[in-house]
C-alpha atoms as a PDB file:
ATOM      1  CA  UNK A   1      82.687 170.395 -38.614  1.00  0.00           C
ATOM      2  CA  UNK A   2      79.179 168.944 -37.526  1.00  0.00           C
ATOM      3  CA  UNK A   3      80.992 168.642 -33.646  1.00  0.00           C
ATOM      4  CA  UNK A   4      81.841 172.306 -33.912  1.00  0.00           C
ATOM      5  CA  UNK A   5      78.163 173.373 -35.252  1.00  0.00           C
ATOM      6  CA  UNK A   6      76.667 171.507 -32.574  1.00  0.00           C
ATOM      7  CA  UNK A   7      78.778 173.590 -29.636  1.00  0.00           C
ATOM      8  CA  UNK A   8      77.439 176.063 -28.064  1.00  0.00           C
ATOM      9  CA  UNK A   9      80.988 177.698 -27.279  1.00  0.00           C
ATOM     10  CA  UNK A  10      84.191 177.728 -29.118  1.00  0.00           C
ATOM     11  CA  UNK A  11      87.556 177.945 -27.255  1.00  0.00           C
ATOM     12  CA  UNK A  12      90.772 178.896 -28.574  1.00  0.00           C
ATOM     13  CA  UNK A  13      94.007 178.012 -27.230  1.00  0.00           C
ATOM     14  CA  UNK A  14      96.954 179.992 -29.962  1.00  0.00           C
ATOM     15  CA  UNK A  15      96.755 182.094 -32.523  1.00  0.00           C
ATOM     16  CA  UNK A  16      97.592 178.758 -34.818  1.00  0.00           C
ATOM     17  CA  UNK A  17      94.565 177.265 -33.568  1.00  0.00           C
ATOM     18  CA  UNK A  18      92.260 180.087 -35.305  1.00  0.00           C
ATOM     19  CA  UNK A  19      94.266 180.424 -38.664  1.00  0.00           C
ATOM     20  CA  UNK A  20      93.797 176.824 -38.945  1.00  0.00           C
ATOM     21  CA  UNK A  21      90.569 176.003 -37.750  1.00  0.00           C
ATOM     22  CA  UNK A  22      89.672 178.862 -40.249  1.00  0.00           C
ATOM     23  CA  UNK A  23      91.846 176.575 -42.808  1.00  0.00           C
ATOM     24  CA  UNK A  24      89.805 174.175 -42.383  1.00  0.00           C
ATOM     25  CA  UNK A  25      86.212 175.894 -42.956  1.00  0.00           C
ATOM     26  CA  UNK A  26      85.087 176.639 -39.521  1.00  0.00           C
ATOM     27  CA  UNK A  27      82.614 178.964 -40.243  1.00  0.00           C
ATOM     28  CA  UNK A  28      83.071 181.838 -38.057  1.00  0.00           C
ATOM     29  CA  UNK A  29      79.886 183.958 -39.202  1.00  0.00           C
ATOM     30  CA  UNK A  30      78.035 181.395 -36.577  1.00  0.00           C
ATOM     31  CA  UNK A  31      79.156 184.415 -34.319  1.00  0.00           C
ATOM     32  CA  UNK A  32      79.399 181.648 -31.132  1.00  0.00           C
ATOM     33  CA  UNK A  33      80.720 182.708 -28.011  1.00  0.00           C
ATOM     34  CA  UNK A  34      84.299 182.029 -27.548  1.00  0.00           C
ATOM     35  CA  UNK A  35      86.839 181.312 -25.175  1.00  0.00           C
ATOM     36  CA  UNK A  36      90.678 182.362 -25.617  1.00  0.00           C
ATOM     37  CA  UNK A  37      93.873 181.856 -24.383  1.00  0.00           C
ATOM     38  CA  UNK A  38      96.233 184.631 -25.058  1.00  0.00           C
ATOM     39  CA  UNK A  39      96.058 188.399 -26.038  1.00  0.00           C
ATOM     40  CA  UNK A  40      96.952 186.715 -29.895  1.00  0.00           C
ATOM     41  CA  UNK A  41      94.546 184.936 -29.921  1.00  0.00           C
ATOM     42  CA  UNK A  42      91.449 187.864 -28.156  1.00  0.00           C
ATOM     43  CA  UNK A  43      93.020 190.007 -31.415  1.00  0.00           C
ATOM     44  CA  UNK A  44      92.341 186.955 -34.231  1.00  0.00           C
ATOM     45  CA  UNK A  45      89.015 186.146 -32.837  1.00  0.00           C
ATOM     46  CA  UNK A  46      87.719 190.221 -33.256  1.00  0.00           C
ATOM     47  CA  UNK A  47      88.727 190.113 -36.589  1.00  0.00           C
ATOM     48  CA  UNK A  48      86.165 186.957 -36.673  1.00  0.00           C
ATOM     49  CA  UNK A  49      83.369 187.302 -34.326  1.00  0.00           C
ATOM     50  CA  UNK A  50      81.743 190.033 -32.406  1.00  0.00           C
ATOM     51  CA  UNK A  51      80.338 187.472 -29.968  1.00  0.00           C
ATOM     52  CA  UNK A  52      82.019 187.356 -26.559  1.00  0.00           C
ATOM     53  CA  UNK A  53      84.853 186.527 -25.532  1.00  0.00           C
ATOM     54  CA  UNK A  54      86.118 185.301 -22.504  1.00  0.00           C
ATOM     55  CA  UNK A  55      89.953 185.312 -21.039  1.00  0.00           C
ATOM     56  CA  UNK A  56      91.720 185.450 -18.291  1.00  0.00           C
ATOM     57  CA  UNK A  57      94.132 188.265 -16.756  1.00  0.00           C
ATOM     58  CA  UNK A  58      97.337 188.591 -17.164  1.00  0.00           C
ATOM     59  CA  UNK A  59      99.725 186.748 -18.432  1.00  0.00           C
ATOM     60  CA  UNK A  60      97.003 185.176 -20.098  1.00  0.00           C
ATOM     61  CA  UNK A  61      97.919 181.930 -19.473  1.00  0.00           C
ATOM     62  CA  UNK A  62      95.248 178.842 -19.361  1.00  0.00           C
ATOM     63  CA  UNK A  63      95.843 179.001 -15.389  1.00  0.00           C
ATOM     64  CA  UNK A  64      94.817 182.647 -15.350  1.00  0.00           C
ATOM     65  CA  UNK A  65      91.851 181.619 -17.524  1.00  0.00           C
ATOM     66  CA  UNK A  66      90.673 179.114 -15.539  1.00  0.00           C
ATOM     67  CA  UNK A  67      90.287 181.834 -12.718  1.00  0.00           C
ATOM     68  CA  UNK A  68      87.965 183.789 -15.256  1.00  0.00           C
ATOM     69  CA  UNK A  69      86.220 180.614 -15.906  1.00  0.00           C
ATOM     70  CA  UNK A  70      85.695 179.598 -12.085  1.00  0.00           C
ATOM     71  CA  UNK A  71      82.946 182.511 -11.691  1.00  0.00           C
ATOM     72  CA  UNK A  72      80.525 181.272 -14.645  1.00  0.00           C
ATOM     73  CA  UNK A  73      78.367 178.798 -15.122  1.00  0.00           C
ATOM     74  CA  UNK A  74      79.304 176.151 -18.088  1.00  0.00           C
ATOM     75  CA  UNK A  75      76.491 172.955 -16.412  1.00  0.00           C
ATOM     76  CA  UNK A  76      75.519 171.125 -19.716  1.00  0.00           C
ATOM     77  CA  UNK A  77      77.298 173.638 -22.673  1.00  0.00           C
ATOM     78  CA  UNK A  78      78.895 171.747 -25.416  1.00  0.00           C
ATOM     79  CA  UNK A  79      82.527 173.322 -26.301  1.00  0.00           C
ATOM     80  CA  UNK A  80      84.939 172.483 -28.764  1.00  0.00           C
ATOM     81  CA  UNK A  81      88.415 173.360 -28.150  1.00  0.00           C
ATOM     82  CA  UNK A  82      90.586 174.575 -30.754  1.00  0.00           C
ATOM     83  CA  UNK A  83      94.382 173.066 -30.415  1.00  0.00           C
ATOM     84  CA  UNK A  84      97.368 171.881 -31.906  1.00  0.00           C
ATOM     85  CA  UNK A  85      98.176 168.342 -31.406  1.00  0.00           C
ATOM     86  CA  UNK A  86      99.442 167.166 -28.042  1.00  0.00           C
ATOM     87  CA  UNK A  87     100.427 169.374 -25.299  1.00  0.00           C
ATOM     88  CA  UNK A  88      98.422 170.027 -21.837  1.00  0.00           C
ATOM     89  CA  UNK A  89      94.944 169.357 -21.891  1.00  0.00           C
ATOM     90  CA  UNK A  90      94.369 171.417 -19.042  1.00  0.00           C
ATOM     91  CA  UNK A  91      91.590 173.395 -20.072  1.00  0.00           C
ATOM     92  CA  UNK A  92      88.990 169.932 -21.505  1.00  0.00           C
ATOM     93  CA  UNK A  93      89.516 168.827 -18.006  1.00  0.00           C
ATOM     94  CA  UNK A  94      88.868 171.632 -15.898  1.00  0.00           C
ATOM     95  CA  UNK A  95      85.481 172.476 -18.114  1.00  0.00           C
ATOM     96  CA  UNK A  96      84.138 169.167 -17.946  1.00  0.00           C
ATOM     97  CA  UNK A  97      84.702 169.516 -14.038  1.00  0.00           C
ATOM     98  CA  UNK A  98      82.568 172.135 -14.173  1.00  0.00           C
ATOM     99  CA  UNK A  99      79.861 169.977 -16.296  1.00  0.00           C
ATOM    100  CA  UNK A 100      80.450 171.024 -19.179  1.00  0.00           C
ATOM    101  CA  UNK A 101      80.677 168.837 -22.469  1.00  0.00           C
ATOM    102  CA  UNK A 102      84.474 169.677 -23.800  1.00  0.00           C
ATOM    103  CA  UNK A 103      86.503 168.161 -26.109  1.00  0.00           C
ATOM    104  CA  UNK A 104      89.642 168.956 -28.067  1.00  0.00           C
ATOM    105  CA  UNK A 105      89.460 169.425 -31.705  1.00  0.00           C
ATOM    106  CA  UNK A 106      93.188 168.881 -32.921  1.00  0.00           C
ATOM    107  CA  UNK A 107      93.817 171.360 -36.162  1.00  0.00           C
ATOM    108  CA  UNK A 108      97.445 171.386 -36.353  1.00  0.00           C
ATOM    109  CA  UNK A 109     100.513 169.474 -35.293  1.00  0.00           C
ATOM    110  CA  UNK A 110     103.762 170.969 -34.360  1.00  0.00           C
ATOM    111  CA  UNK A 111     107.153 168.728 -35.262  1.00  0.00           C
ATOM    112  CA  UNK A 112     110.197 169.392 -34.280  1.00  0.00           C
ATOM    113  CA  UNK A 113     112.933 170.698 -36.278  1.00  0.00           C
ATOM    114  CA  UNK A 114     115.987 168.151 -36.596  1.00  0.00           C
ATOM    115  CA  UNK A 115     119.439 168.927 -38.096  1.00  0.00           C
ATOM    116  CA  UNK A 116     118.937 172.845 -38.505  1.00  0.00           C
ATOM    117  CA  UNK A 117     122.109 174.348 -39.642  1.00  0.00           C
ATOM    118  CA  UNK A 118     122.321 177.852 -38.012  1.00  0.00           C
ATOM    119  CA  UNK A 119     125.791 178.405 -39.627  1.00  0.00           C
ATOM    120  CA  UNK A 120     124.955 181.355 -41.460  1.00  0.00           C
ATOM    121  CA  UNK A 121     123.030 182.641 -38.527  1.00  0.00           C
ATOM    122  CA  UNK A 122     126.510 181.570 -36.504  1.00  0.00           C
ATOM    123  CA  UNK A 123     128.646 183.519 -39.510  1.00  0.00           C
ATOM    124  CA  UNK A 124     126.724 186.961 -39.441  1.00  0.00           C
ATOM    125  CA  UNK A 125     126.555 186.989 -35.840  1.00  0.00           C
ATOM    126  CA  UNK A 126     130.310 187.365 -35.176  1.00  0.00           C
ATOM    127  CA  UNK A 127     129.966 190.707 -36.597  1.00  0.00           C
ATOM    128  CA  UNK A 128     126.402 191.711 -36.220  1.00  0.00           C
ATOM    129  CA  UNK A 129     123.806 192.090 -33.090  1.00  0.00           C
ATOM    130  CA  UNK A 130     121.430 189.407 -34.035  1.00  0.00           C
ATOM    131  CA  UNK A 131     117.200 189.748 -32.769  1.00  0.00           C
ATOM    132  CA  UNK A 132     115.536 186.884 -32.172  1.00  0.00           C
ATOM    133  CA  UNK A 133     111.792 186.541 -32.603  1.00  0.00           C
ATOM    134  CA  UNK A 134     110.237 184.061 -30.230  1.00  0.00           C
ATOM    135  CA  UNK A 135     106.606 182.931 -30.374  1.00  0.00           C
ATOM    136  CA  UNK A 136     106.434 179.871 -29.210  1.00  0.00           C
ATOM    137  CA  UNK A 137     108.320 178.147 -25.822  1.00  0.00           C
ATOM    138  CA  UNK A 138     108.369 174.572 -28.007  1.00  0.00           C
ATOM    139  CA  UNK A 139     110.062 176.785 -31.389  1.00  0.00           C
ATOM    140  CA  UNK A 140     112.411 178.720 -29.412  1.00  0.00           C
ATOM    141  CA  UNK A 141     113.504 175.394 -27.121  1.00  0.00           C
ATOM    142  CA  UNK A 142     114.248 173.441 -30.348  1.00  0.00           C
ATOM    143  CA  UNK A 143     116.543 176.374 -31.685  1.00  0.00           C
ATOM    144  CA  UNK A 144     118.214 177.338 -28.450  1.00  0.00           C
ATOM    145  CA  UNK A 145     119.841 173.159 -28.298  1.00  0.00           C
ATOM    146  CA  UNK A 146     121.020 174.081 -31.309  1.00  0.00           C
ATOM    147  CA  UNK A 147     122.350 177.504 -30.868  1.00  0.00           C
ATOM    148  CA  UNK A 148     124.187 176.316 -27.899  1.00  0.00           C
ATOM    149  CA  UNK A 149     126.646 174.202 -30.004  1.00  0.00           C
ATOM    150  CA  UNK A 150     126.944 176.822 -33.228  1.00  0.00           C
ATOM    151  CA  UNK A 151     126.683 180.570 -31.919  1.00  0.00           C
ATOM    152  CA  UNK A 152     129.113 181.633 -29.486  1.00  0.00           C
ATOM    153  CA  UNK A 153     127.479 184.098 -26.841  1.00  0.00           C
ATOM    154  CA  UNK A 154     124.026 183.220 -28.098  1.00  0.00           C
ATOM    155  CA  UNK A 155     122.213 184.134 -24.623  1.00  0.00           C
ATOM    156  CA  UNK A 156     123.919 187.643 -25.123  1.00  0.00           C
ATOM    157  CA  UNK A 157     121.397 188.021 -27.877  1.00  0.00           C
ATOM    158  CA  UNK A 158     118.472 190.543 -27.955  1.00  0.00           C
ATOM    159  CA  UNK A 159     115.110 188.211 -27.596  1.00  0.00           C
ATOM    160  CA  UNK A 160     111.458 189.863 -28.304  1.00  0.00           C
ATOM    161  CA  UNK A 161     109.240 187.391 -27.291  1.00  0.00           C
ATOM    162  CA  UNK A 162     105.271 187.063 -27.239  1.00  0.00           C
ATOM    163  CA  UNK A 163     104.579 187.058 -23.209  1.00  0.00           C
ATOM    164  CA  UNK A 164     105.449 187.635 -19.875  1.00  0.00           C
ATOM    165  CA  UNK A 165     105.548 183.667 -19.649  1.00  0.00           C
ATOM    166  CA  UNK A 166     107.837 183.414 -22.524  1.00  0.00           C
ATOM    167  CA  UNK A 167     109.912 185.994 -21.012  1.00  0.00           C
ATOM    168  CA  UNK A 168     110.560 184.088 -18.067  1.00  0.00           C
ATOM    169  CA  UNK A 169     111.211 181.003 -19.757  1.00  0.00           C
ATOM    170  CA  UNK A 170     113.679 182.748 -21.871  1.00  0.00           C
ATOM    171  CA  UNK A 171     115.490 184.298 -18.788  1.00  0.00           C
ATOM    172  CA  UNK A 172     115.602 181.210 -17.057  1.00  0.00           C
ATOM    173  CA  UNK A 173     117.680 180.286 -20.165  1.00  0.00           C
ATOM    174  CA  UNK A 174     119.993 182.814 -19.213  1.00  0.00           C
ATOM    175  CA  UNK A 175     118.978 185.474 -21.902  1.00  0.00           C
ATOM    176  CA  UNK A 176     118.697 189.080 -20.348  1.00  0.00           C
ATOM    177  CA  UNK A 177     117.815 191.815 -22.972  1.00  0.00           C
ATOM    178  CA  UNK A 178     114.133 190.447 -23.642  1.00  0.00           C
ATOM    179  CA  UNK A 179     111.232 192.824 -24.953  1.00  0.00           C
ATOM    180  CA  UNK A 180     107.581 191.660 -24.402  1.00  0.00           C
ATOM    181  CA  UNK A 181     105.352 191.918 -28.038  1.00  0.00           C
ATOM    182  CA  UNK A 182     101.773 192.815 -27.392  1.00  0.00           C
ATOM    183  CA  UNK A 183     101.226 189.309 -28.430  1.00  0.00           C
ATOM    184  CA  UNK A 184     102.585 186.378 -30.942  1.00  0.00           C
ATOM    185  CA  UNK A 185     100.383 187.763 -34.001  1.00  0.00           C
ATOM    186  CA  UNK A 186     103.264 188.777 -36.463  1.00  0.00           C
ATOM    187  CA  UNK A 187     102.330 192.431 -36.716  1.00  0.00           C
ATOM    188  CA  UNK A 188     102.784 192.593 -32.569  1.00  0.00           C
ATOM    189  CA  UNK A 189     106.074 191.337 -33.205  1.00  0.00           C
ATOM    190  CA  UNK A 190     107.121 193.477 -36.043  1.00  0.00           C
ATOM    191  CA  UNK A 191     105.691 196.792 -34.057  1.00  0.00           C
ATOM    192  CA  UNK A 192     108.022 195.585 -31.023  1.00  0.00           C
ATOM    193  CA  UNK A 193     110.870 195.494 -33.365  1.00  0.00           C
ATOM    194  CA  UNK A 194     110.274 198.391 -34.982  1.00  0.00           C
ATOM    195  CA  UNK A 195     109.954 200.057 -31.449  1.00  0.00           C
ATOM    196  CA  UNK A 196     113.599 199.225 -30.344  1.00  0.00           C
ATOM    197  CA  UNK A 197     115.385 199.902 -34.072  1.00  0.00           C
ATOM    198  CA  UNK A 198     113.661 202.430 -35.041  1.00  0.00           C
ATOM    199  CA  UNK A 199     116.605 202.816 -37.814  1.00  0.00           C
ATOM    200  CA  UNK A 200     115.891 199.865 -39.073  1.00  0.00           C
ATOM    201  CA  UNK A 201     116.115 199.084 -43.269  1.00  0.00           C
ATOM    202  CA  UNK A 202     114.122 196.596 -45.028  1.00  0.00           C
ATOM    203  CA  UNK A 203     115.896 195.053 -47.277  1.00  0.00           C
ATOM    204  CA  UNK A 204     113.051 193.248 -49.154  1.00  0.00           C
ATOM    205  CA  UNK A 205     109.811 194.258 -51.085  1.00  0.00           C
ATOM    206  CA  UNK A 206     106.786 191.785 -49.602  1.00  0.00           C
ATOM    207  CA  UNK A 207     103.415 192.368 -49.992  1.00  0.00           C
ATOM    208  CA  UNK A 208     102.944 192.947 -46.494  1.00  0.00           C
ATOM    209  CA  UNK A 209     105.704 195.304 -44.301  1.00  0.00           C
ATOM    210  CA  UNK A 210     106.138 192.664 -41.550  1.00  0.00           C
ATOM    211  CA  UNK A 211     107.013 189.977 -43.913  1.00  0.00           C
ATOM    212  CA  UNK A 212     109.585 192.593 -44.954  1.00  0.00           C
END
């Protein structure tokens, strides 16, 4: 907490990385400039802050940011970077290239599933069209090993994902009817699915429609 008061900019790199810095009592009424990776994460951060906020261009990935980044001037600014544990630390290095003071503040870790039965999943499939929601290239990886050995014909599946990045990683997979969400926030995905069944039932009562 006292390294993120003492920043003069925040940076973002998930949508994770603000529900669980907010978890864990950052206090976003300090209204600090921020920087973001991915149109999921822009959305959070509007909800929090009216401050700026800087990203890149399409596909909104940290390479694209970086671009943004090149043109300003970060000599001396302290900035704590918002992540989940691990992963590239692409964006800590390229900022303190360009003098700046950056560090990553780890606020969640993602672990791998192991033994996931998909049987049912495997079951209803054989005579249902199945969706699959993908957020994440790390979630979707871990389920598509084990898809591969339980659901025959899983790449014929109909995949609506949260980028244009995750759509190529998905195609290079050998899936082919993808849909790009507006981003990985769950309402973007829930509007995307709604878009291409518009039929669609709910078949539960949850306090919010997308958790439906």
């Amino acid at each position: 907490q006292e390294i993120a008061n003492d920043a003069d900019y925040w940076a973002f790199t998930s949508p994770n990385s603000v529900e669980y810095a907010q978890k864990f009592g950052l206090d976003f009424a300090q209204n600090k400039p921020c920087i973001s990776i991915g149109s999921g994460t822009t959305k959070l951060l509007k909800q929090m802050v009216t401050s700026e906020i800087i990203q890149g261009d399409k596909p909104y990935t940290t390479e694209k940011l970086l671009n943004a980044l090149e043109s300003l001037s970060f000599d001396g600014q302290k900035i704590s970077i918002f992540s989940g544990e691990g992963g590239r630390r692409l964006l800590e290095n390229a900022l303190n290239d360009m003098c700046a003071d950056a560090q990553y503040v780890d606020v969640y870790r993602r672990v791998a599933a192991e033994n996931i039965n998909l049987s049912e999943i495997a079951t209803y499939s054989q005579s249902h069209p199945i969706v699959i929601m993908v957020s994440s290239q790390e979630a979707f990886s871990t389920f598509h090993d084990a898809a591969l050995q339980t659901i025959p014909n899983v790449t014929h599946s109909t995949l609506i994902v949260a980028s244009e990045r995750l759509e190529q990683f998905v195609k290079s997979l050998g899936y082919s009817t993808v849909y790009v969400a507006d981003s990985a926030i769950s309402q973007d995905l829930f509007n995307k699915l709604i878009e291409i069944a518009p039929n669609l039932t709910l078949t539960t009562e949850d306090t919010t429609q997308e958790d439906s």
